[in-house]
PDB file of N, CA and C in Angstrom:
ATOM      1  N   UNK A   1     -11.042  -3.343  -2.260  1.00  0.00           N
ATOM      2  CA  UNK A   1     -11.687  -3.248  -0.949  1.00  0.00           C
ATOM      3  C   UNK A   1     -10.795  -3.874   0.105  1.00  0.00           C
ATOM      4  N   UNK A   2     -10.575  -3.156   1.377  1.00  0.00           N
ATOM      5  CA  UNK A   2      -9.862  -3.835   2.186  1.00  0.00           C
ATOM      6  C   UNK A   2     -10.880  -5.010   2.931  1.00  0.00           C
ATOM      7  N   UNK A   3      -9.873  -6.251   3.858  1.00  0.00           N
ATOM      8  CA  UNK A   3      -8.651  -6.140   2.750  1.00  0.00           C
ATOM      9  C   UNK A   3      -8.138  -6.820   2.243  1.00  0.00           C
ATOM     10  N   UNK A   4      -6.878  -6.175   1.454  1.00  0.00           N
ATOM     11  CA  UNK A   4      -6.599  -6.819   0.017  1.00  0.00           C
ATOM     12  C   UNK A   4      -5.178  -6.943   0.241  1.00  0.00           C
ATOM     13  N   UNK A   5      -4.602  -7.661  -0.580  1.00  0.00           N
ATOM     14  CA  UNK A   5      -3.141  -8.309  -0.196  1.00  0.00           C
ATOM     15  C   UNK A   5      -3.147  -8.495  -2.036  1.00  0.00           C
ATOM     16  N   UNK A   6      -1.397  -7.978  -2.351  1.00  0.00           N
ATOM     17  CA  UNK A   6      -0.793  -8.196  -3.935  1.00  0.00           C
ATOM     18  C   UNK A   6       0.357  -8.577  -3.625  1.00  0.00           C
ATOM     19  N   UNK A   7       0.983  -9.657  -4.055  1.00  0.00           N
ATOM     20  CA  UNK A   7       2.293 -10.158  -4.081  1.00  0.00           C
ATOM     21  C   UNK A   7       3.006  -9.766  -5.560  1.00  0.00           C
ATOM     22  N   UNK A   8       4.057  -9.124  -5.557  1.00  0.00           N
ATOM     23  CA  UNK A   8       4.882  -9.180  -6.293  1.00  0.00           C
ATOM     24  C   UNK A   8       6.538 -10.170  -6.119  1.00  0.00           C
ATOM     25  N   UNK A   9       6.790 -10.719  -7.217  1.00  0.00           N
ATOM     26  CA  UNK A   9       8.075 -11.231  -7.076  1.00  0.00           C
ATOM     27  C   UNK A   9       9.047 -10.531  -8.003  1.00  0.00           C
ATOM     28  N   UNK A  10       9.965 -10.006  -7.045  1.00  0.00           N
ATOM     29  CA  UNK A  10      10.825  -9.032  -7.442  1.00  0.00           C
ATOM     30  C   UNK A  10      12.155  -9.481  -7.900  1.00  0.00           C
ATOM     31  N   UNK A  11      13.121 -10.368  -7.786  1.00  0.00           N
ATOM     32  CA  UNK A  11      14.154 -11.412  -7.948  1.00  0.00           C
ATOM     33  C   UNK A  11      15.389 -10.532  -7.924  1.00  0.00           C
ATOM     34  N   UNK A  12      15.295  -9.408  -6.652  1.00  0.00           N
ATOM     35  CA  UNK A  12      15.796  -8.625  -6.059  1.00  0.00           C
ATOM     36  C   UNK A  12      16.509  -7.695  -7.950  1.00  0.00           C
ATOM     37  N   UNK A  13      15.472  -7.243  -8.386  1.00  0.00           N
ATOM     38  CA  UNK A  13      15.753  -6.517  -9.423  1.00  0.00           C
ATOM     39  C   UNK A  13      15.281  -5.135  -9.158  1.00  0.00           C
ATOM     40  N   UNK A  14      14.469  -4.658  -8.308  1.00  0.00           N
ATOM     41  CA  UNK A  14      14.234  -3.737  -8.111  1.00  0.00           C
ATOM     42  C   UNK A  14      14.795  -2.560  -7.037  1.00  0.00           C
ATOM     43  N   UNK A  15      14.615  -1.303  -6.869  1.00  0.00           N
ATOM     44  CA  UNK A  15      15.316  -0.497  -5.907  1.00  0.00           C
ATOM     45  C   UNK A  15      14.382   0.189  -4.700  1.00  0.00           C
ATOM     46  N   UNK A  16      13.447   0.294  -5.692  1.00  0.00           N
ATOM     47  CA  UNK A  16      12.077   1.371  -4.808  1.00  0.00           C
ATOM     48  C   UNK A  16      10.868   1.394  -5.512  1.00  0.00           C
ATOM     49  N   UNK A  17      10.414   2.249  -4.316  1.00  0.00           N
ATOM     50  CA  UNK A  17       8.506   1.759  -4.659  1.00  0.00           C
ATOM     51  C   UNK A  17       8.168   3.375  -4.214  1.00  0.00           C
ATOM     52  N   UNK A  18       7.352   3.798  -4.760  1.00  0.00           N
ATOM     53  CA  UNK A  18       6.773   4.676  -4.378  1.00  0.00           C
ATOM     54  C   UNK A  18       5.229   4.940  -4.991  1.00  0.00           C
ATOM     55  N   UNK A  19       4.620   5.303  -3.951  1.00  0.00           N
ATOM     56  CA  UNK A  19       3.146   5.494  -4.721  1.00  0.00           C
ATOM     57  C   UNK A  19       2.533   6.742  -3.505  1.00  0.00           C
ATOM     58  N   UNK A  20       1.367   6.843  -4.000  1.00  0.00           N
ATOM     59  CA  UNK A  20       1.123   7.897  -3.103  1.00  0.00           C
ATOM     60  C   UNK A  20      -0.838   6.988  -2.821  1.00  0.00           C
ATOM     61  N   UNK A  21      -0.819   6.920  -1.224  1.00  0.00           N
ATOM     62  CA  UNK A  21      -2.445   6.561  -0.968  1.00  0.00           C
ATOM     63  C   UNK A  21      -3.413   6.952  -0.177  1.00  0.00           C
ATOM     64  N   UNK A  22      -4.652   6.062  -0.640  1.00  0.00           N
ATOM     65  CA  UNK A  22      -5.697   6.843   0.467  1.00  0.00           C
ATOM     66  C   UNK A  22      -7.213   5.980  -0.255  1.00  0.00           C
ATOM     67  N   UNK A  23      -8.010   6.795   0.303  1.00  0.00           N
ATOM     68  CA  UNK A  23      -9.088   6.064   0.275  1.00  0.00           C
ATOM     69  C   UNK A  23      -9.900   6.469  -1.523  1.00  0.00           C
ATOM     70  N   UNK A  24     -10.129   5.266  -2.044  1.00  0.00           N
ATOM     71  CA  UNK A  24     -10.571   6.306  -3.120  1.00  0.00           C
ATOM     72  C   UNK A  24     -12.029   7.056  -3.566  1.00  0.00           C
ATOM     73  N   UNK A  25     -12.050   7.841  -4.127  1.00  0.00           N
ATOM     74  CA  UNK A  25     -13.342   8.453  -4.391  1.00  0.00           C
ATOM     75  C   UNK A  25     -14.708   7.436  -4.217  1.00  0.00           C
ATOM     76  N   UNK A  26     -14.835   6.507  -4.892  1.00  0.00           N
ATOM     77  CA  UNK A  26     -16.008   5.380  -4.459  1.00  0.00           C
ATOM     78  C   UNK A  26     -16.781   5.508  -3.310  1.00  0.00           C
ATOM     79  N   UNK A  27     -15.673   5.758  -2.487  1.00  0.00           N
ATOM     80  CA  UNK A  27     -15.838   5.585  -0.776  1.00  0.00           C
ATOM     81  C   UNK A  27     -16.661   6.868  -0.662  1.00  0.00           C
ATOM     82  N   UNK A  28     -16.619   8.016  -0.903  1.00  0.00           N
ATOM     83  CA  UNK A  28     -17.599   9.065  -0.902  1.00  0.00           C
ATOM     84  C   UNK A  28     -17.353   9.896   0.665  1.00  0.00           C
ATOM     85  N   UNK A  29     -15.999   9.826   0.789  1.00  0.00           N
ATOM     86  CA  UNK A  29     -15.507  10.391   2.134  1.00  0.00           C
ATOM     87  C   UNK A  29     -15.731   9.729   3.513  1.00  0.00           C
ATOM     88  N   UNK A  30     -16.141   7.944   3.260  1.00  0.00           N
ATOM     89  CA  UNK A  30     -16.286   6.912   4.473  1.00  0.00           C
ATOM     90  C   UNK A  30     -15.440   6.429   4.126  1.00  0.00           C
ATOM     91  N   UNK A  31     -15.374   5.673   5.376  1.00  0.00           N
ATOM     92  CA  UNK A  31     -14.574   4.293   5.258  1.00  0.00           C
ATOM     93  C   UNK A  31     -13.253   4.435   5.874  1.00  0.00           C
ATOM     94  N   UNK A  32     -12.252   3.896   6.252  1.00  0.00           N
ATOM     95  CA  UNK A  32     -10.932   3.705   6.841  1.00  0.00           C
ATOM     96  C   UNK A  32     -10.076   2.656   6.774  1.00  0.00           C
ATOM     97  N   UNK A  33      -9.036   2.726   5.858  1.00  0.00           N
ATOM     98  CA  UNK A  33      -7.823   2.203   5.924  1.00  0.00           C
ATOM     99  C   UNK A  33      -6.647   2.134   6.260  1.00  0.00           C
ATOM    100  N   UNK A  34      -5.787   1.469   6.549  1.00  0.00           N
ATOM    101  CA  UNK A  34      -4.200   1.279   6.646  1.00  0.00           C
ATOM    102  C   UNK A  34      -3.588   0.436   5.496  1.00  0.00           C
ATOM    103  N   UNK A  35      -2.426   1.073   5.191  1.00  0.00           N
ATOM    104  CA  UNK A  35      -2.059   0.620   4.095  1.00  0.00           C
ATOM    105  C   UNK A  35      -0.271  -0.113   4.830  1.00  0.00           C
ATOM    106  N   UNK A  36      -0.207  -1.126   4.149  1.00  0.00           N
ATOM    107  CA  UNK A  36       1.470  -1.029   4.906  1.00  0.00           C
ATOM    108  C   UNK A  36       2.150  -2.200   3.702  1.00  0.00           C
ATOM    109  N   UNK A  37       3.412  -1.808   3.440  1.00  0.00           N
ATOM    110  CA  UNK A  37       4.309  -2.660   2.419  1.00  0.00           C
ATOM    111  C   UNK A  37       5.299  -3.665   3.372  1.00  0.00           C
ATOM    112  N   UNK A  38       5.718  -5.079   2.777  1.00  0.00           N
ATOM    113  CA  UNK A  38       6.396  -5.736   3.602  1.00  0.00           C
ATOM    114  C   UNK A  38       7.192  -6.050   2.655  1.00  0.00           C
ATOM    115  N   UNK A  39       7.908  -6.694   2.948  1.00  0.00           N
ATOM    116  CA  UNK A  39       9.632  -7.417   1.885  1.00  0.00           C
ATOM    117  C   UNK A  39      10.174  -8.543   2.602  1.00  0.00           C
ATOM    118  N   UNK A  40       9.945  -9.704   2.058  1.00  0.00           N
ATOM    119  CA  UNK A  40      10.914 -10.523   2.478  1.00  0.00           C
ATOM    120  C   UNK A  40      10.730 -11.196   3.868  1.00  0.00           C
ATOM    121  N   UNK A  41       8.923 -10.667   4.770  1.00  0.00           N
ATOM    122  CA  UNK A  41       8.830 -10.671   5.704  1.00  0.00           C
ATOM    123  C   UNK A  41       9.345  -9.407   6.942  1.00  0.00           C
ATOM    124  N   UNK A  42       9.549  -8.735   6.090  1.00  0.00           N
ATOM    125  CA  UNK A  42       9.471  -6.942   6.789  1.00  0.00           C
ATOM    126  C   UNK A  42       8.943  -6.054   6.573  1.00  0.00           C
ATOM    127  N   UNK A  43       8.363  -5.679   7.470  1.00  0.00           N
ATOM    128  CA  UNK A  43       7.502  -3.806   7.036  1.00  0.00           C
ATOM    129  C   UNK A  43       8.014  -3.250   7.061  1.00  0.00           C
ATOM    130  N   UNK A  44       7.898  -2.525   5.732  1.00  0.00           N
ATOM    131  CA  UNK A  44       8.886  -1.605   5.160  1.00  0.00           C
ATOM    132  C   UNK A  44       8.040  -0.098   5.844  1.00  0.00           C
ATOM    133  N   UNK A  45       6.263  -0.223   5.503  1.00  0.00           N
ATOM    134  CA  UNK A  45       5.942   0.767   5.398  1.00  0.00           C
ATOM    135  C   UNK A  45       5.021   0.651   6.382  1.00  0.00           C
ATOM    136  N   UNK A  46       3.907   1.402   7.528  1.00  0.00           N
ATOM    137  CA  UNK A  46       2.753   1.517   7.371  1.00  0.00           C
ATOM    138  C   UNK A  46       1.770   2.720   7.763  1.00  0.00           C
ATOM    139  N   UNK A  47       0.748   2.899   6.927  1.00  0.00           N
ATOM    140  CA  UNK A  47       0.557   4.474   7.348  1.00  0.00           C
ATOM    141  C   UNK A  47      -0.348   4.540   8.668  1.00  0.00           C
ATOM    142  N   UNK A  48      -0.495   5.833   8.702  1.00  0.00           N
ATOM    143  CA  UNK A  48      -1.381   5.989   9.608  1.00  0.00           C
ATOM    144  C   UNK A  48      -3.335   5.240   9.671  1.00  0.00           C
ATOM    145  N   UNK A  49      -4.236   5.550  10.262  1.00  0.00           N
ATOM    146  CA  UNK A  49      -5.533   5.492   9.573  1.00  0.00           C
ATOM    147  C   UNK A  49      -5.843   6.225   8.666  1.00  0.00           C
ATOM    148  N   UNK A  50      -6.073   5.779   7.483  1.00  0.00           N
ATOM    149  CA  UNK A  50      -6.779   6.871   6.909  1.00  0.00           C
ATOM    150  C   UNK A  50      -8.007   7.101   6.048  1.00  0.00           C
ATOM    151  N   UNK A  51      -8.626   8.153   6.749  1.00  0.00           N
ATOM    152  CA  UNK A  51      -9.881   8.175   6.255  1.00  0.00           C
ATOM    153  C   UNK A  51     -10.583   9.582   5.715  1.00  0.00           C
ATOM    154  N   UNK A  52     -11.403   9.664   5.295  1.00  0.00           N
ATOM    155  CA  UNK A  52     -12.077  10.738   4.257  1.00  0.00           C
ATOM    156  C   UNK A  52     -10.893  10.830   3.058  1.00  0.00           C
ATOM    157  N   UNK A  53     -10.493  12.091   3.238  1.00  0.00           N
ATOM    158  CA  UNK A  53      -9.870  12.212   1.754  1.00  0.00           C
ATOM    159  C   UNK A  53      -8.246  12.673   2.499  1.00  0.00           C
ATOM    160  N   UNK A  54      -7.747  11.711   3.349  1.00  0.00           N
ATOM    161  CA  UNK A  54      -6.509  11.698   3.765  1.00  0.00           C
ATOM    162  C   UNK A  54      -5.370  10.929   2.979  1.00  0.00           C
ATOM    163  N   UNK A  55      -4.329  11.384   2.494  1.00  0.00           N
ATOM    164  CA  UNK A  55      -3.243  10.600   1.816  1.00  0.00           C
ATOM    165  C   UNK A  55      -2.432  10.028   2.268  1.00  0.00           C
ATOM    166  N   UNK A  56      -1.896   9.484   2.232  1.00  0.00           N
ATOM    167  CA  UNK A  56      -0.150   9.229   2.665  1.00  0.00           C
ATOM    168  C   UNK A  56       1.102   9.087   1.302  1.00  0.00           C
ATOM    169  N   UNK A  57       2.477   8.948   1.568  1.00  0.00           N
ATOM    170  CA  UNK A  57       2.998   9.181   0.460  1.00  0.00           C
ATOM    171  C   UNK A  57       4.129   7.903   1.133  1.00  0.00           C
ATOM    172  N   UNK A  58       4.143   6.866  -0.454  1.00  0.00           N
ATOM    173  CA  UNK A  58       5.469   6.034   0.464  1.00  0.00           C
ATOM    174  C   UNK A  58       6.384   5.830  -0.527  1.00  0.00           C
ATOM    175  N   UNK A  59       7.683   5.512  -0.167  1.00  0.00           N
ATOM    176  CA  UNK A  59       8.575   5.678  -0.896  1.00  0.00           C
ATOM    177  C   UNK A  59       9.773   5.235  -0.013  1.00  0.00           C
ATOM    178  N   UNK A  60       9.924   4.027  -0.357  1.00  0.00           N
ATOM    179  CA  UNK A  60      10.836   2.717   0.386  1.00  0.00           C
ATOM    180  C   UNK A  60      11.806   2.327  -0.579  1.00  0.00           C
ATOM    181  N   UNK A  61      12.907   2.111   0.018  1.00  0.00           N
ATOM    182  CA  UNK A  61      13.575   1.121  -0.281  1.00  0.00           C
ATOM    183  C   UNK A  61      13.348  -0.716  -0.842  1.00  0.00           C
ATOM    184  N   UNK A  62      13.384  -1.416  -1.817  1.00  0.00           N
ATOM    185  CA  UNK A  62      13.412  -2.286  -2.084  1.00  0.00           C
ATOM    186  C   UNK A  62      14.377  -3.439  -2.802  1.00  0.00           C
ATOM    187  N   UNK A  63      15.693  -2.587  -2.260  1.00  0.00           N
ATOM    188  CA  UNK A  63      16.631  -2.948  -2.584  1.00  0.00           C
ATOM    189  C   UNK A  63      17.263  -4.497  -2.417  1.00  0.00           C
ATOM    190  N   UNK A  64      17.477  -5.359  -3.647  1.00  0.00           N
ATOM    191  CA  UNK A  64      18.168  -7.228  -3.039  1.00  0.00           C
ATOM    192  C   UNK A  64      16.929  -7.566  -2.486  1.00  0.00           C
ATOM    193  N   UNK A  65      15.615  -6.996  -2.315  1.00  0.00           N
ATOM    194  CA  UNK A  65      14.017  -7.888  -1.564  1.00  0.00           C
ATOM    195  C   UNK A  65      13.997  -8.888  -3.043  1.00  0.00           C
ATOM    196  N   UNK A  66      13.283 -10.183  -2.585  1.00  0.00           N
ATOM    197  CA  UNK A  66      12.600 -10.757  -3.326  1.00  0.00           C
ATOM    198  C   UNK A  66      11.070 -10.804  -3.955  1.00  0.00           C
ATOM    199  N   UNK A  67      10.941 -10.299  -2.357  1.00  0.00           N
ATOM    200  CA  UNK A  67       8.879 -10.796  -2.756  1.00  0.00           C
ATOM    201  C   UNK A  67       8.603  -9.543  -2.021  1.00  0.00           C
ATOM    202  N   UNK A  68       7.604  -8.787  -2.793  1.00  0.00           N
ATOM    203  CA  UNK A  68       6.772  -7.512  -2.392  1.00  0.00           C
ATOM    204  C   UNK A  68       5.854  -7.914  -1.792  1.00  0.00           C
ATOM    205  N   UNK A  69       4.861  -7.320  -0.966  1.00  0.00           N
ATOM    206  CA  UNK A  69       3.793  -8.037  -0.425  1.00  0.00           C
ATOM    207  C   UNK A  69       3.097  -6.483  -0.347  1.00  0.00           C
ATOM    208  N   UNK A  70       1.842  -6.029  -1.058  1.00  0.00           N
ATOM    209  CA  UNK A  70       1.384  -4.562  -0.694  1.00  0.00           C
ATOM    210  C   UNK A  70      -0.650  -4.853  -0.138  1.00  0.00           C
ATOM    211  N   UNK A  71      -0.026  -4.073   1.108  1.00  0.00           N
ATOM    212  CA  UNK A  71      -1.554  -4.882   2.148  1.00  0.00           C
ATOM    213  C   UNK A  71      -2.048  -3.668   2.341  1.00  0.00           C
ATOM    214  N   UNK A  72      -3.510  -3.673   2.482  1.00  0.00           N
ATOM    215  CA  UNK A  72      -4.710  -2.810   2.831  1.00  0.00           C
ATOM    216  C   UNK A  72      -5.223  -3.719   4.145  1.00  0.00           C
ATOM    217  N   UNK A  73      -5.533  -3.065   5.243  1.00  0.00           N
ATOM    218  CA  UNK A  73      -6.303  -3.503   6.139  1.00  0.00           C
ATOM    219  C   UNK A  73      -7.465  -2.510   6.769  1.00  0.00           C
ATOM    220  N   UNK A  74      -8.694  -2.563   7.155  1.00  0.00           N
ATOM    221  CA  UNK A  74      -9.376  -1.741   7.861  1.00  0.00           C
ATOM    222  C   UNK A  74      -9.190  -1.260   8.630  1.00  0.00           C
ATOM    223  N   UNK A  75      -9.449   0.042   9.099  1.00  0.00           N
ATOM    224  CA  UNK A  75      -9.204   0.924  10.070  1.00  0.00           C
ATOM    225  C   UNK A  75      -9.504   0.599  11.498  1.00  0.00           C
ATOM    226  N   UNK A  76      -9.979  -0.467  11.809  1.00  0.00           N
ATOM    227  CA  UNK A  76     -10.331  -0.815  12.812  1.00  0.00           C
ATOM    228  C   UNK A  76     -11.303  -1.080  12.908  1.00  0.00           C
ATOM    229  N   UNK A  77     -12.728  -0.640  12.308  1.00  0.00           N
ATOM    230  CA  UNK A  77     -14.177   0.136  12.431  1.00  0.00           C
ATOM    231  C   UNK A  77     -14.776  -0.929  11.562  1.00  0.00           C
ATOM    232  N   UNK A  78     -14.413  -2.332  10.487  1.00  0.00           N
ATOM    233  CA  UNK A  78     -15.240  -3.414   9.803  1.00  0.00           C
ATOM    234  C   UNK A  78     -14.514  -2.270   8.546  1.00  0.00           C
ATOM    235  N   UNK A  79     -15.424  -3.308   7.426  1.00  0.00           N
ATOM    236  CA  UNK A  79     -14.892  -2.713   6.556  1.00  0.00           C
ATOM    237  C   UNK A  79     -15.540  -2.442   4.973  1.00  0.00           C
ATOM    238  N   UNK A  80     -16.727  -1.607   5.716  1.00  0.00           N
ATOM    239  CA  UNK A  80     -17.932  -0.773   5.384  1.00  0.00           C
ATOM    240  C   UNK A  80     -17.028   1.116   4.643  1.00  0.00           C
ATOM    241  N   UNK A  81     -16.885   0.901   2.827  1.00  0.00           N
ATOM    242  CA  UNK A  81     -16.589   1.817   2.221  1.00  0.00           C
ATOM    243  C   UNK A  81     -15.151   2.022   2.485  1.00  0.00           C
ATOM    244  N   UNK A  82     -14.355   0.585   2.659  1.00  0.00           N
ATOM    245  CA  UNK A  82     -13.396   0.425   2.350  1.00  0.00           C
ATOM    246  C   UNK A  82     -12.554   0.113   1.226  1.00  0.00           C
ATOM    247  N   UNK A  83     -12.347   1.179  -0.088  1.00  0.00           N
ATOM    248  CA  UNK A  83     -11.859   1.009  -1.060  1.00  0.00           C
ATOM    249  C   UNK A  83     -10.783   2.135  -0.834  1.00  0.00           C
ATOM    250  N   UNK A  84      -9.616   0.974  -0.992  1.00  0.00           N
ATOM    251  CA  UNK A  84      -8.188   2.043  -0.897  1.00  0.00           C
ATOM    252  C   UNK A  84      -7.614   1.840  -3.110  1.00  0.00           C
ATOM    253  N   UNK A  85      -6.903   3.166  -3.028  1.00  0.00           N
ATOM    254  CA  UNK A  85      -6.075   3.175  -3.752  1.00  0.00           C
ATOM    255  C   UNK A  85      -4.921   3.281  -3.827  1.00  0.00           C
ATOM    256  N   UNK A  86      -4.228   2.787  -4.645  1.00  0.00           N
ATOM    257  CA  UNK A  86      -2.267   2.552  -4.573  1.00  0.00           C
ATOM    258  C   UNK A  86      -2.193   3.610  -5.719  1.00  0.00           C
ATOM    259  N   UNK A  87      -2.536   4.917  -5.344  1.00  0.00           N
ATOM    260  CA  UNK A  87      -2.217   5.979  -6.781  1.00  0.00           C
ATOM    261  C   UNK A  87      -0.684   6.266  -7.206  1.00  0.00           C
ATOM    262  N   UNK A  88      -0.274   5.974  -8.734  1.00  0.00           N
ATOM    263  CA  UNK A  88       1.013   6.430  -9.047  1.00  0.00           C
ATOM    264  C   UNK A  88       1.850   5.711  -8.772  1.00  0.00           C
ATOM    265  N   UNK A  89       1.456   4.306  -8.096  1.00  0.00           N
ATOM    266  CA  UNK A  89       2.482   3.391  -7.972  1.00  0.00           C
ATOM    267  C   UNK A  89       3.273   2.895  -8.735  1.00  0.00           C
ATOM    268  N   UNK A  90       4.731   3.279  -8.279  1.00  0.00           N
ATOM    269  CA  UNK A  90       6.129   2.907  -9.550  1.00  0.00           C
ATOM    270  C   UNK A  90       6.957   1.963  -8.593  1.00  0.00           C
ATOM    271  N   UNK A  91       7.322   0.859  -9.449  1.00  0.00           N
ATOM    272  CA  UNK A  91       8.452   0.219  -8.881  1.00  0.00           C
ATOM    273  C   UNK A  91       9.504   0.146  -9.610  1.00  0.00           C
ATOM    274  N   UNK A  92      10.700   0.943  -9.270  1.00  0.00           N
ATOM    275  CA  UNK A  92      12.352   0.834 -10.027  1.00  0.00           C
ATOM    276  C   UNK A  92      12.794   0.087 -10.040  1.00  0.00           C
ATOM    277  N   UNK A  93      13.265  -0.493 -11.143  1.00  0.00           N
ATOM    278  CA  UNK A  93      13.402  -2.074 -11.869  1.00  0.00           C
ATOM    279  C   UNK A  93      14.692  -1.770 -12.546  1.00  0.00           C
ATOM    280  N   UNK A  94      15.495  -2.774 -12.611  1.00  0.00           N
ATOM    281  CA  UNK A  94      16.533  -2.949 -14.060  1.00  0.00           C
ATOM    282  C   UNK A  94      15.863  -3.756 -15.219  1.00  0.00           C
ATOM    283  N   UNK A  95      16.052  -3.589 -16.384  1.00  0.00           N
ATOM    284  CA  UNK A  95      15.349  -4.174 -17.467  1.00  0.00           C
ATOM    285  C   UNK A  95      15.618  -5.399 -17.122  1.00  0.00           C
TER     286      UNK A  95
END
């Protein structure tokens, strides 16, 4: 539910992130989110609003970052059938 904040620590082992998002089914076609990725104290990513059954697709660079930071915030509107999903999210790693 936004919103929600995940820290990853990356120890600059990784290259990229990609996932694809939006609001998930739960929500029942309410609700509104923004989704946005930071690194290191930079936004890498952030989408538009999105709401009903709108996606976005991200796929950043995370190259030498240390610390991931992946944030959900409300659309503006409170945050009534705000459940986002991070679908398919991969982060490229060296073993």
């Amino acid at each position: 539910s936004a919103p929600s904040l995940v820290i990853y620590r990356l120890g600059k082992a990784c290259t990229r992130l990609t996932a694809a998002v939006g609001l998930d089914a739960e929500a029942q076609g309410a609700g509104s989110v923004v989704f946005q990725v930071w690194a290191d104290g930079e936004q890498l990513f952030e989408s538009d609003v999105l709401k009903g059954t709108a996606t976005a697709s991200i796929d950043v660079d995370v190259t030498g970052k240390q610390r991931l930071m992946l944030k959900v915030t409300n659309g503006g509107d409170g945050t009534s059938w705000d459940r986002a999903s991070w679908g398919n999210a991969k982060l490229e790693c060296e073993d």
